[in-house]
N, C-alpha and C. Protein backbone atom coordinates (compact mmCIF):
# COMPACT_ATOMS: atom_id res chain seq x y z
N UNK A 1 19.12 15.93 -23.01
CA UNK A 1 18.78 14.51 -23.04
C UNK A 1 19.80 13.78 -23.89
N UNK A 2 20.24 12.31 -23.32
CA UNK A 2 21.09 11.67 -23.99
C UNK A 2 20.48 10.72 -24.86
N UNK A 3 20.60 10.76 -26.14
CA UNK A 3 19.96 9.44 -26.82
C UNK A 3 20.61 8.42 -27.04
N UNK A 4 19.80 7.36 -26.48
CA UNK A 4 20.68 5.40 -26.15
C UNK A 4 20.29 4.72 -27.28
N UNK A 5 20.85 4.11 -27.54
CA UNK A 5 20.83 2.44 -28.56
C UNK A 5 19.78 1.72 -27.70
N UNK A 6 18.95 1.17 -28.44
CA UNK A 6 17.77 0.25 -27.53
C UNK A 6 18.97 -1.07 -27.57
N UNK A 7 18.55 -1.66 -26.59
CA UNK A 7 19.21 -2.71 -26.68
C UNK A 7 18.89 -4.06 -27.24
N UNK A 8 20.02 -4.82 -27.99
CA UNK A 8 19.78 -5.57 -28.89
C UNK A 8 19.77 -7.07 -28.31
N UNK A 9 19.80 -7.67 -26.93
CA UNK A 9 20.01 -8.62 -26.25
C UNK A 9 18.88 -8.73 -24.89
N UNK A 10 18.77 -9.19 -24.57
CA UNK A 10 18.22 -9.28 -23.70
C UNK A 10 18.91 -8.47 -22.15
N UNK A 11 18.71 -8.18 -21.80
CA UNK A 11 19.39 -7.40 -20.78
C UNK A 11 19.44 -7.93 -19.16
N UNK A 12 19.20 -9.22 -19.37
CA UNK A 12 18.82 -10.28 -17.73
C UNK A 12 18.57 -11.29 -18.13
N UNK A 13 18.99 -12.56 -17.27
CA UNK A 13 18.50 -13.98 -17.47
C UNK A 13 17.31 -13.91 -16.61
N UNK A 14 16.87 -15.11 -16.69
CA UNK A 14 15.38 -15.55 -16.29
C UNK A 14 15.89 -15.98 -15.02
N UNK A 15 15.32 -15.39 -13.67
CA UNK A 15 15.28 -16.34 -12.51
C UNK A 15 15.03 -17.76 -12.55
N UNK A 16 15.61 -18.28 -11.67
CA UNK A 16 15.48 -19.55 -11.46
C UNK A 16 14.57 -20.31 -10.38
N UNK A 17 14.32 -19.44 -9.51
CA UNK A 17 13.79 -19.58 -8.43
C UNK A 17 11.99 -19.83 -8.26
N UNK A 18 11.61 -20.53 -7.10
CA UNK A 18 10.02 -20.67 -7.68
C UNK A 18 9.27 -18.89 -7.34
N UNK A 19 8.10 -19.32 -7.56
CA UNK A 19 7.13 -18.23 -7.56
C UNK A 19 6.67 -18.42 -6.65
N UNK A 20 6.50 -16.95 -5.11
CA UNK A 20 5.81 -17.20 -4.15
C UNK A 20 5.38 -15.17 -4.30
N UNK A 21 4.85 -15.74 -2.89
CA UNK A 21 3.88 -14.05 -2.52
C UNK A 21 5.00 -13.23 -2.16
N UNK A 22 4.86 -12.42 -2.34
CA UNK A 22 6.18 -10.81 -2.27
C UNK A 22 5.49 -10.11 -1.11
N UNK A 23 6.36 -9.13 -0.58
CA UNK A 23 6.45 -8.51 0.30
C UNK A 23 6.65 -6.36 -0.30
N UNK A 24 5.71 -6.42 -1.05
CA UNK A 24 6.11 -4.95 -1.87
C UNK A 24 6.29 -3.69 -1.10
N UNK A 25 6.92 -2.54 -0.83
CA UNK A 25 6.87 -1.67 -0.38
C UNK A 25 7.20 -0.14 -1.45
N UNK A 26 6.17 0.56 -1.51
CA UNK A 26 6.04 1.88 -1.70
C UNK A 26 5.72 2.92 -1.26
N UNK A 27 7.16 3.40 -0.73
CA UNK A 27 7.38 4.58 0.49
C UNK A 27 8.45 6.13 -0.06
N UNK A 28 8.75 6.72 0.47
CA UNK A 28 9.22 8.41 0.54
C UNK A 28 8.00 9.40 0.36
N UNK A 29 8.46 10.43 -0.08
CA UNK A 29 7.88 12.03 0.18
C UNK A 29 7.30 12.22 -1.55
N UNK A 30 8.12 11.29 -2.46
CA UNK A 30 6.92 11.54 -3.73
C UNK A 30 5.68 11.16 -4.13
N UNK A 31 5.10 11.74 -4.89
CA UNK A 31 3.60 11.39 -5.40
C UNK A 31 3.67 9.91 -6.10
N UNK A 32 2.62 8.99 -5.58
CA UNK A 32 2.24 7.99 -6.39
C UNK A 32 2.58 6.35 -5.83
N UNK A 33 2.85 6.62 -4.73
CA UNK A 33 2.61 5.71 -3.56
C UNK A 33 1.19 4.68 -3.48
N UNK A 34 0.34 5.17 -3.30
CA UNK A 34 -0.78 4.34 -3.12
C UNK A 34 -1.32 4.49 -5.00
N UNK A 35 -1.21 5.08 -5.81
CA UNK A 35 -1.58 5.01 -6.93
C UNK A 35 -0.68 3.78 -7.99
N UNK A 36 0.14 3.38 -7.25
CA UNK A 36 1.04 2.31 -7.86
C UNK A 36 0.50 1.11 -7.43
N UNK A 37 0.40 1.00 -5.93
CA UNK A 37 -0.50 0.20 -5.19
C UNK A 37 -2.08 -0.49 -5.67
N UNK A 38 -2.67 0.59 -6.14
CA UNK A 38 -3.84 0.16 -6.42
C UNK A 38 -3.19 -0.26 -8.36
N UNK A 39 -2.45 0.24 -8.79
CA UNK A 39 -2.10 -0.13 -10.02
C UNK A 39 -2.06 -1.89 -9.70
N UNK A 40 -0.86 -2.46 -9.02
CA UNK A 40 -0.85 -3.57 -8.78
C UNK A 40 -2.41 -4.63 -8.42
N UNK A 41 -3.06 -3.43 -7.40
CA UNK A 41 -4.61 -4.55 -7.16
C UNK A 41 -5.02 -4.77 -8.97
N UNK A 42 -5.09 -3.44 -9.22
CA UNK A 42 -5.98 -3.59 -10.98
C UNK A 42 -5.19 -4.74 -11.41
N UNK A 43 -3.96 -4.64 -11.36
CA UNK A 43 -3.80 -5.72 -12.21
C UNK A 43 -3.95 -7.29 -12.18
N UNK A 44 -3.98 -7.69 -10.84
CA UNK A 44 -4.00 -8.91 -10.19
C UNK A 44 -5.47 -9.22 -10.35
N UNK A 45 -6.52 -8.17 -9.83
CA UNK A 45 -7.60 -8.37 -10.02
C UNK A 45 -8.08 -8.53 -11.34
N UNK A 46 -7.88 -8.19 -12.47
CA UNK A 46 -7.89 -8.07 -14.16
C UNK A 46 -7.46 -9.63 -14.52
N UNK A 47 -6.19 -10.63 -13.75
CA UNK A 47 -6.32 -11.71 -13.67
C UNK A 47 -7.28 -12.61 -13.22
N UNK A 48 -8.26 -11.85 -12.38
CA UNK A 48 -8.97 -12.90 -11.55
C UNK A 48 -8.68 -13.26 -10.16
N UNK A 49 -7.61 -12.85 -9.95
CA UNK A 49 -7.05 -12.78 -8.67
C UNK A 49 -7.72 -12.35 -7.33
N UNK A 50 -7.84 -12.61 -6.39
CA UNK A 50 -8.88 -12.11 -5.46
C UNK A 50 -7.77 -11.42 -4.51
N UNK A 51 -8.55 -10.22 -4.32
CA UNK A 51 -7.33 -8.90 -3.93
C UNK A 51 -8.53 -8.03 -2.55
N UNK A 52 -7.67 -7.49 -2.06
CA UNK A 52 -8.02 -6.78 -0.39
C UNK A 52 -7.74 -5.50 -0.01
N UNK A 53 -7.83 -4.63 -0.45
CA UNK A 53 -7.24 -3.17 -0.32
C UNK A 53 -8.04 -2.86 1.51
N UNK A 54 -7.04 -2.50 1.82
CA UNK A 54 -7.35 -1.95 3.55
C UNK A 54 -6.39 -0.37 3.63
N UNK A 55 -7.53 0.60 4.05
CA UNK A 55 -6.53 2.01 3.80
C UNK A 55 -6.54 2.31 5.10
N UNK A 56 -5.54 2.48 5.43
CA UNK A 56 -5.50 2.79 7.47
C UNK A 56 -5.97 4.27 7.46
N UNK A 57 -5.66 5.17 6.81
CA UNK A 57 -5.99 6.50 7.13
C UNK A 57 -7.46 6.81 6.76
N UNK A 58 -7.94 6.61 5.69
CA UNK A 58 -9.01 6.84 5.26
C UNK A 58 -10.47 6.55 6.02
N UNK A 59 -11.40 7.22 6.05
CA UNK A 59 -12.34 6.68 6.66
C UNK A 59 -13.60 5.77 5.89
N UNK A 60 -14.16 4.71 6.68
CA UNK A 60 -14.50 3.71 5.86
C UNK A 60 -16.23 4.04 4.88
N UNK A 61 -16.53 5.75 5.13
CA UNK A 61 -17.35 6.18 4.19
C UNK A 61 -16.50 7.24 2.79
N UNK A 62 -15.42 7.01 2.64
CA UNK A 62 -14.35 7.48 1.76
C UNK A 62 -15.67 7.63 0.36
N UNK A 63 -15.35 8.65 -0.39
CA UNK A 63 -15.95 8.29 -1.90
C UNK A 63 -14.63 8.71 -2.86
N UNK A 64 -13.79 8.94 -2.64
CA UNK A 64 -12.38 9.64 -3.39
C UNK A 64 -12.73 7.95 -5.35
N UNK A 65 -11.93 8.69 -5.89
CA UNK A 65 -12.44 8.24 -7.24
C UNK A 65 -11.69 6.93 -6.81
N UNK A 66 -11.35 6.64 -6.50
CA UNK A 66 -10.50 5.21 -6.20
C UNK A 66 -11.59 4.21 -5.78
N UNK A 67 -12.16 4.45 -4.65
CA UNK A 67 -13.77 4.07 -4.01
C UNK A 67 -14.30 3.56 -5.47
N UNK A 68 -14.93 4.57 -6.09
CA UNK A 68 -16.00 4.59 -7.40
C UNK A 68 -15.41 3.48 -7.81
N UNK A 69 -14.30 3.75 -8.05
CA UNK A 69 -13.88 2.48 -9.73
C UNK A 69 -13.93 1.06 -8.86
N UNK A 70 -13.37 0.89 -7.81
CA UNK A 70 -13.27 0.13 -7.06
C UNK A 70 -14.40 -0.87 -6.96
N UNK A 71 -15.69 0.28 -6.69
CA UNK A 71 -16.52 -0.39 -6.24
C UNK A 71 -17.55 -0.91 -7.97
N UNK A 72 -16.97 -0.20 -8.66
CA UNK A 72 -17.88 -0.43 -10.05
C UNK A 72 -17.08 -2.04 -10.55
N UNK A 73 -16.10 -2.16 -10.36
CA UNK A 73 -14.95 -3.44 -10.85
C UNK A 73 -15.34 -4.57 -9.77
N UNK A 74 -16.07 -4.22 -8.52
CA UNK A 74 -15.94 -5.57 -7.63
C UNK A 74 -14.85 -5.43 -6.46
N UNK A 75 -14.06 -4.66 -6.68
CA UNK A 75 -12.54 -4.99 -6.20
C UNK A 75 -12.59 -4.05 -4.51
N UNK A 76 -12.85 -5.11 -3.54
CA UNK A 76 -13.42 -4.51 -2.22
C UNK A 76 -12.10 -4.00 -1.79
N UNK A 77 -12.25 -2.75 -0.96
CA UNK A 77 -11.83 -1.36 -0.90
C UNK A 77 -12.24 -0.95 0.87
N UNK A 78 -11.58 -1.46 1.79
CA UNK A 78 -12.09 -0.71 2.82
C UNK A 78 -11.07 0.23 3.89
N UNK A 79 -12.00 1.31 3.98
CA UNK A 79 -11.48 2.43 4.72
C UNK A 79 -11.38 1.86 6.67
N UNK A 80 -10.28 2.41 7.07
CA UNK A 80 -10.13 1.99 8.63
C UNK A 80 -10.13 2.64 9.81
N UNK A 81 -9.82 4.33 9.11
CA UNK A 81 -9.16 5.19 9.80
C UNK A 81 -10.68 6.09 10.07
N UNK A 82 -9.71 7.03 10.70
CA UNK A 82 -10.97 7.99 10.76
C UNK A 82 -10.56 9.99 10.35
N UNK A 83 -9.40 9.64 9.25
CA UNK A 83 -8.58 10.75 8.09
C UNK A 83 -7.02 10.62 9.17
N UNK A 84 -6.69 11.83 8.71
CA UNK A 84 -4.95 11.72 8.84
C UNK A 84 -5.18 12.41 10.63
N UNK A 85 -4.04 12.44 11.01
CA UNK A 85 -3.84 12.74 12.82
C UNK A 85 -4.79 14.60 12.66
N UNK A 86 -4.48 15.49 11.55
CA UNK A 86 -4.25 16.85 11.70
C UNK A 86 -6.10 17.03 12.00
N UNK A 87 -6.89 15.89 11.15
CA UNK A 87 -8.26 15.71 11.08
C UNK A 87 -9.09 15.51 12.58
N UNK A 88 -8.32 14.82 13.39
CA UNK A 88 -8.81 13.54 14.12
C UNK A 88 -9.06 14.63 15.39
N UNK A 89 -10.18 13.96 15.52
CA UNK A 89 -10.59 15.14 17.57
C UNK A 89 -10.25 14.07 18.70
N UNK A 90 -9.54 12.92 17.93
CA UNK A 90 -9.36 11.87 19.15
C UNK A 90 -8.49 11.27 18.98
N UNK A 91 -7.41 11.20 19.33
CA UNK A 91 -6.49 10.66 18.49
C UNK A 91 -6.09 9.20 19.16
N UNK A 92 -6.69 8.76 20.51
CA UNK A 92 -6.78 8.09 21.07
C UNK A 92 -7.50 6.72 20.43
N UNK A 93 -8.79 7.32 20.27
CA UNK A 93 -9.73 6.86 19.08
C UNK A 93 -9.02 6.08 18.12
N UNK A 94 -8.31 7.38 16.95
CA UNK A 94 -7.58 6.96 15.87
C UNK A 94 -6.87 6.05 15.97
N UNK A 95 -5.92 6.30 17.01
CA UNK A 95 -4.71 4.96 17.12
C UNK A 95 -5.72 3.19 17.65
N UNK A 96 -6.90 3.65 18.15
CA UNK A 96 -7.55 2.24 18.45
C UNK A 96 -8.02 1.88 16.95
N UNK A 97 -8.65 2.51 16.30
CA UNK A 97 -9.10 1.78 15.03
C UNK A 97 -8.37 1.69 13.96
N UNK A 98 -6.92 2.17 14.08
CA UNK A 98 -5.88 1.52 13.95
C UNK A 98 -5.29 0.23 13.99
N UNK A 99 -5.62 -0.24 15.29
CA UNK A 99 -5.24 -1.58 16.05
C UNK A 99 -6.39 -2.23 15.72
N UNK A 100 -7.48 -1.85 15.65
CA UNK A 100 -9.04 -2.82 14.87
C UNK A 100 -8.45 -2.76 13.50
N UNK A 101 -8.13 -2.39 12.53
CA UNK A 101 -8.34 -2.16 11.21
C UNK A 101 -6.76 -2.95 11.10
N UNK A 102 -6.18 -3.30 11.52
CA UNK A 102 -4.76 -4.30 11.92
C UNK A 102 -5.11 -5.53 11.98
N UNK A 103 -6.06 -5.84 12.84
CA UNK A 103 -7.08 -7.20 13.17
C UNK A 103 -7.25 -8.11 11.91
N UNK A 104 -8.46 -7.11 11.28
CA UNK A 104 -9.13 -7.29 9.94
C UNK A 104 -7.82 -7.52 8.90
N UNK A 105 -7.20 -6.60 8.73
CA UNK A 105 -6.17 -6.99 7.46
C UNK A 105 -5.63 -7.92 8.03
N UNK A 106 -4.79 -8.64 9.09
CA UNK A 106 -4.28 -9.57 9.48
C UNK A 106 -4.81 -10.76 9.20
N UNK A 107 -6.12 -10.69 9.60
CA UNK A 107 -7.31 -12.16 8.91
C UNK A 107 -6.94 -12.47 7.97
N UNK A 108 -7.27 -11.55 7.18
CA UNK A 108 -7.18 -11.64 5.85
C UNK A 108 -5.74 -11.99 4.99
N UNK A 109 -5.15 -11.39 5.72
CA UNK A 109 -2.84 -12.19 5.19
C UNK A 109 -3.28 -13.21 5.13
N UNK A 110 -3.50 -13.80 6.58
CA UNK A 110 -3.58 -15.13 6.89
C UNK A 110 -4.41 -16.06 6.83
N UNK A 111 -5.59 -15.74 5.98
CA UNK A 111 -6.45 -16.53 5.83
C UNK A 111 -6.30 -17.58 4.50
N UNK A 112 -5.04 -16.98 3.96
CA UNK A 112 -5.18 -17.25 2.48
C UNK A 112 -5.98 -16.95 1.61
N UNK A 113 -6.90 -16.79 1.74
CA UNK A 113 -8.21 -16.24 0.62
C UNK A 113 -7.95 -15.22 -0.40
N UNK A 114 -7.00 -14.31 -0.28
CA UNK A 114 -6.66 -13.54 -1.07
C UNK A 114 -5.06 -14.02 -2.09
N UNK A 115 -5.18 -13.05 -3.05
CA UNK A 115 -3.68 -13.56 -3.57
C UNK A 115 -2.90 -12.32 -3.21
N UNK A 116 -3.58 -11.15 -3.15
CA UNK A 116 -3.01 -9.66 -2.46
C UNK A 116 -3.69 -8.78 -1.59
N UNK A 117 -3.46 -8.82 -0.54
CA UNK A 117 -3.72 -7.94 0.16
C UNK A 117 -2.68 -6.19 0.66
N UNK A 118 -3.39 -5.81 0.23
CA UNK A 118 -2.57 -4.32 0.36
C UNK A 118 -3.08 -2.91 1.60
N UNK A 119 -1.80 -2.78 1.73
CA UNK A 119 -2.25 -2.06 3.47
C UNK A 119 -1.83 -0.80 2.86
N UNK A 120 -2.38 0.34 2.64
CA UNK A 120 -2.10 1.29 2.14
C UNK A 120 -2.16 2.24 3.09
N UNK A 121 -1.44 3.13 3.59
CA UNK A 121 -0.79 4.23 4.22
C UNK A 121 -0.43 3.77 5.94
N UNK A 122 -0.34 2.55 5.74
CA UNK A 122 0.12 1.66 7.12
C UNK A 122 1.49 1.98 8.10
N UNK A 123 1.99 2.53 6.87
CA UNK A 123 3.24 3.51 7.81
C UNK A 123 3.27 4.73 8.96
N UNK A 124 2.02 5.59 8.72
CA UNK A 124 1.69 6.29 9.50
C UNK A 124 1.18 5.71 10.95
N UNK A 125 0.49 4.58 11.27
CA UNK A 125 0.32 4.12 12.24
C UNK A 125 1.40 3.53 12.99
N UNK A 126 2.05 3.04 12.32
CA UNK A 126 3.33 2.42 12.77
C UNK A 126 4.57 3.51 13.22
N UNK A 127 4.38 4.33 12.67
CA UNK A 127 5.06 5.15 12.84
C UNK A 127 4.97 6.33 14.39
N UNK A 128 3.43 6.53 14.31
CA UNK A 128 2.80 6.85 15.38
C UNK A 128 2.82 6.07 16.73
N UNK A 129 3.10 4.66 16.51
CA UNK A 129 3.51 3.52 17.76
C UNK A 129 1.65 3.29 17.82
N UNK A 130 0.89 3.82 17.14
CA UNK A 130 -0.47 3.08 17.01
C UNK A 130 -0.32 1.57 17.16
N UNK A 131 0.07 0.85 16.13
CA UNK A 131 0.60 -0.26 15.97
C UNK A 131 2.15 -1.03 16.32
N UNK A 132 1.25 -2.58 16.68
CA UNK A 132 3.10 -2.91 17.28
C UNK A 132 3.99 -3.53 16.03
N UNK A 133 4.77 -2.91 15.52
CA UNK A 133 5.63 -3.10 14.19
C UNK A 133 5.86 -4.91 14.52
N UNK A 134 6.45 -5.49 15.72
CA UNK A 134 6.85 -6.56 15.81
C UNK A 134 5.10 -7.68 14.95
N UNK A 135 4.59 -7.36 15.68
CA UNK A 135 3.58 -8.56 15.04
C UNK A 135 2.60 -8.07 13.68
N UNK A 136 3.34 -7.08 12.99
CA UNK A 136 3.43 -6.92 11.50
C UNK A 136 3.73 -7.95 10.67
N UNK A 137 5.42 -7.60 11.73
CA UNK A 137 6.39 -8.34 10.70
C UNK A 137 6.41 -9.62 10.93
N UNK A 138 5.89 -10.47 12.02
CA UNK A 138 6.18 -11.50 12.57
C UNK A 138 4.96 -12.10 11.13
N UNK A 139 3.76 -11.50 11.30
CA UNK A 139 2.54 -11.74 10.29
C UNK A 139 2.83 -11.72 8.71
N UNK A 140 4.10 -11.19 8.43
CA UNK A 140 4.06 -10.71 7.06
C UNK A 140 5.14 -12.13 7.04
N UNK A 141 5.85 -12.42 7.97
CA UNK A 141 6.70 -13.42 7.74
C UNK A 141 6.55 -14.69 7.73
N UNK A 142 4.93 -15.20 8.18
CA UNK A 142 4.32 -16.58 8.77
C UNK A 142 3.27 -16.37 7.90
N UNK A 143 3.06 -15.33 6.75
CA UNK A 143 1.86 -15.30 6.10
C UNK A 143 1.71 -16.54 4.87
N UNK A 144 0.73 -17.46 4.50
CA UNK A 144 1.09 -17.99 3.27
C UNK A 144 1.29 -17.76 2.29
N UNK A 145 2.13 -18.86 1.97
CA UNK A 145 3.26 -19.00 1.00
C UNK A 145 3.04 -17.68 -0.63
N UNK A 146 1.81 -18.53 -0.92
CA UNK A 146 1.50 -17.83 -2.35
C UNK A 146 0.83 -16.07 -2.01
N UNK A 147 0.71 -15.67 -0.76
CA UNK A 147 0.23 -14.35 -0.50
C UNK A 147 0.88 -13.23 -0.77
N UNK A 148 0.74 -12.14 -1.50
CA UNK A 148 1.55 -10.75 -2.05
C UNK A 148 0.75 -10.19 -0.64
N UNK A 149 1.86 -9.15 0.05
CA UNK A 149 1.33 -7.86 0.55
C UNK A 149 1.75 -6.71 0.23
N UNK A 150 1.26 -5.60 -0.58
CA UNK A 150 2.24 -4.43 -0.69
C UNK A 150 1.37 -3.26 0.42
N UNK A 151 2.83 -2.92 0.60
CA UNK A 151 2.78 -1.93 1.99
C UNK A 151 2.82 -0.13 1.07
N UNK A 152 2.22 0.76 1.95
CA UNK A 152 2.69 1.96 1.13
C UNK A 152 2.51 2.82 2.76
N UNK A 153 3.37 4.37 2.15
CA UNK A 153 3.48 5.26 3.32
C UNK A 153 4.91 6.09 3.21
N UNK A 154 4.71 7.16 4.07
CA UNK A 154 5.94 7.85 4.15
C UNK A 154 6.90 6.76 5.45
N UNK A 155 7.81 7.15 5.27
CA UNK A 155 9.36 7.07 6.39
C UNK A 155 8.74 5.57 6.70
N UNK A 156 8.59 4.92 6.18
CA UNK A 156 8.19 3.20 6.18
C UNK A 156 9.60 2.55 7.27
N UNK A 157 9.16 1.54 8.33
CA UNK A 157 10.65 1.41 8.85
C UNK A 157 11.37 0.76 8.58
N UNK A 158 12.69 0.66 8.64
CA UNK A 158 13.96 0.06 8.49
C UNK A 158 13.56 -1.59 8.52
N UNK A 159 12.69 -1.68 9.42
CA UNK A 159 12.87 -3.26 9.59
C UNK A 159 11.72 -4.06 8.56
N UNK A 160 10.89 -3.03 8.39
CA UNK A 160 10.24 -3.54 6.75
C UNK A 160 10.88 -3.66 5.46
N UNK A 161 11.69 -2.15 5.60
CA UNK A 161 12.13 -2.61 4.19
C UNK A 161 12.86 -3.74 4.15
N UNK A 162 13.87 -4.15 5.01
CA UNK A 162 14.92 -5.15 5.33
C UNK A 162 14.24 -6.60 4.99
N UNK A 163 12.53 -6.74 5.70
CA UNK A 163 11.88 -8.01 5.29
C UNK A 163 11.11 -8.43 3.82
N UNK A 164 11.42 -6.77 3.21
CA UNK A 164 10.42 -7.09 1.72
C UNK A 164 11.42 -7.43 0.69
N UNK A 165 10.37 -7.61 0.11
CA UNK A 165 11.33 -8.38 -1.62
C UNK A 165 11.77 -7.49 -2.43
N UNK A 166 10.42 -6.23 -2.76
CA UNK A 166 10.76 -5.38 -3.39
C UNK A 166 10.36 -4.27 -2.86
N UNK A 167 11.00 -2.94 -2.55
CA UNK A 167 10.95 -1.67 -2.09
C UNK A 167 11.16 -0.78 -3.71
N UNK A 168 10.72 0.32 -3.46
CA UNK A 168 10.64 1.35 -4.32
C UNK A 168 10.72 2.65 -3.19
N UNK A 169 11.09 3.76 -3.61
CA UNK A 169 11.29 5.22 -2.87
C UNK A 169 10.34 5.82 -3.96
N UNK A 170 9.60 6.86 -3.79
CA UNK A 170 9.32 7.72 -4.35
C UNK A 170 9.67 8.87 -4.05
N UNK A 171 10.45 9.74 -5.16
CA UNK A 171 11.70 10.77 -4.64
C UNK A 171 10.45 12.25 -5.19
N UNK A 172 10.32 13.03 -4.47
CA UNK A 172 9.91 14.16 -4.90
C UNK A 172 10.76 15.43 -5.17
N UNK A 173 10.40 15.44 -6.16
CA UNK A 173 11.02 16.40 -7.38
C UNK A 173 10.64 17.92 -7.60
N UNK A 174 9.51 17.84 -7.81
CA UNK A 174 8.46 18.95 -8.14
C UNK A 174 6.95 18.73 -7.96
N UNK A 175 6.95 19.40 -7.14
CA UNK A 175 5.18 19.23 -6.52
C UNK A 175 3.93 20.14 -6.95
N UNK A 176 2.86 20.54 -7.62
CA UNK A 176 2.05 21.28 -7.55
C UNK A 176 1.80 22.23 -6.92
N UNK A 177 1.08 21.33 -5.60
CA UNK A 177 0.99 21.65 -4.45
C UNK A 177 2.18 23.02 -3.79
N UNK A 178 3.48 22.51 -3.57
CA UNK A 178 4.36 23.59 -3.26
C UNK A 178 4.24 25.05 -4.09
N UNK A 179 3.64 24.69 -5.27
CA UNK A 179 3.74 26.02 -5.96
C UNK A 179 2.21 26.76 -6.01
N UNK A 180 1.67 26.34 -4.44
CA UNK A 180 0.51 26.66 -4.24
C UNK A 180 -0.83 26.49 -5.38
N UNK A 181 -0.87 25.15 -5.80
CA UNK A 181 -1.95 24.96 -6.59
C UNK A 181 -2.56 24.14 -5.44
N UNK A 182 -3.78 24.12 -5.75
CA UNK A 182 -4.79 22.97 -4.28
C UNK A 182 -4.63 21.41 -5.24
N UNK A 183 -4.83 20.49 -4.16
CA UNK A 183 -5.36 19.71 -4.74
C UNK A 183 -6.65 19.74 -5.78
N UNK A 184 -6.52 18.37 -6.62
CA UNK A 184 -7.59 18.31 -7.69
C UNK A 184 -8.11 16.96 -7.71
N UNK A 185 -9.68 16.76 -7.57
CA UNK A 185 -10.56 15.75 -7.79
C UNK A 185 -10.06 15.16 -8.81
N UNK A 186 -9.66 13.63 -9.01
CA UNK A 186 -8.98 12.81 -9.83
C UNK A 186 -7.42 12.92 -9.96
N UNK A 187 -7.20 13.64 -9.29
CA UNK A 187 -5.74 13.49 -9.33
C UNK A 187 -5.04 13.29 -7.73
N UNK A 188 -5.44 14.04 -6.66
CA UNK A 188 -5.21 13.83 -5.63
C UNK A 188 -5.87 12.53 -4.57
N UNK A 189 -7.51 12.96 -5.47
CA UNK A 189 -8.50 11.94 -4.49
C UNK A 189 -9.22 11.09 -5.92
């Protein structure tokens, strides 16, 4: 490890520009994708902020600890999916309540009512051609003004990241999991 001088200046000027709704994306193969995601709802919501979590994969009787806190704070939390493709006996099914659970979050961009709405593991559908990427982006781009959406998921596409403000990768390094440990209650779910 190299040890740095903290720095004695400020290290950036202040934007100049006004304050509107962002376009967030948190995508790759490392851990902590949707746990950053919901970091952001906590915090917006902790303002007062009125916030929308929509999980495409998950199904909408989910109890994973995220649910709990969720639902103990107020901070509405709904499941769309019906689990990941490897789960699904229909996948036909899946990709339709996909395209329903697209509907609903779309309202909601565009309704204004929220200050964030967050589509969490939305890449997988899109990715699957479940969903039509064009009237995503057309929605994320006509959404109002003051509206945040952060997006999360693996292999997220090219033409999202290109429309968001801020992207992040999550690079995986070292996994648990690979070294054959199982998942763990509170840490995985």
């Amino acid at each position: 490890m190299q040890i740095e001088t903290p720095p004695a200046e400020k290290p950036y000027e202040k934007p100049q520009g006004e304050r509107r709704g962002l376009v967030i994306i948190n995508t790759g193969d490392g851990k902590g994708k949707s746990t950053a995601a919901f970091g952001l709802a906590l915090r917006a919501h902790g303002r007062g902020k009125a916030v929308k979590i929509f999980q495409f994969m998950k199904v909408p009787t989910a109890r994973f600890g995220e649910h709990r806190m969720f639902e103990q704070l107020g901070l509405p939390v709904e499941g769309l999916g019906d689990g990941f493709s490897w789960k699904s006996q229909d996948l036909e099914h899946s990709a339709q309540l996909a395209r329903d659970g697209w509907e609903k979050a779309k309202v909601a961009i565009m309704s204004g009512d929220y200050f964030m709405v967050t589509l969490d593991e939305i890449t997988y559908p899109l990715i699957y051609g479940w969903l039509p990427l064009e009237d995503v982006l057309a929605t994320l781009r006509s959404r109002p003004v003051d509206v945040h959406v952060v997006l999360t998921g693996r292999r997220c596409p090219p033409e999202l990241i290109e429309l968001a403000d801020t992207v992040t990768e999550m690079t995986l390094i070292k996994h648990a999991f690979r070294a054959g440990i199982p998942a763990q209650r509170g840490i995985e779910d």
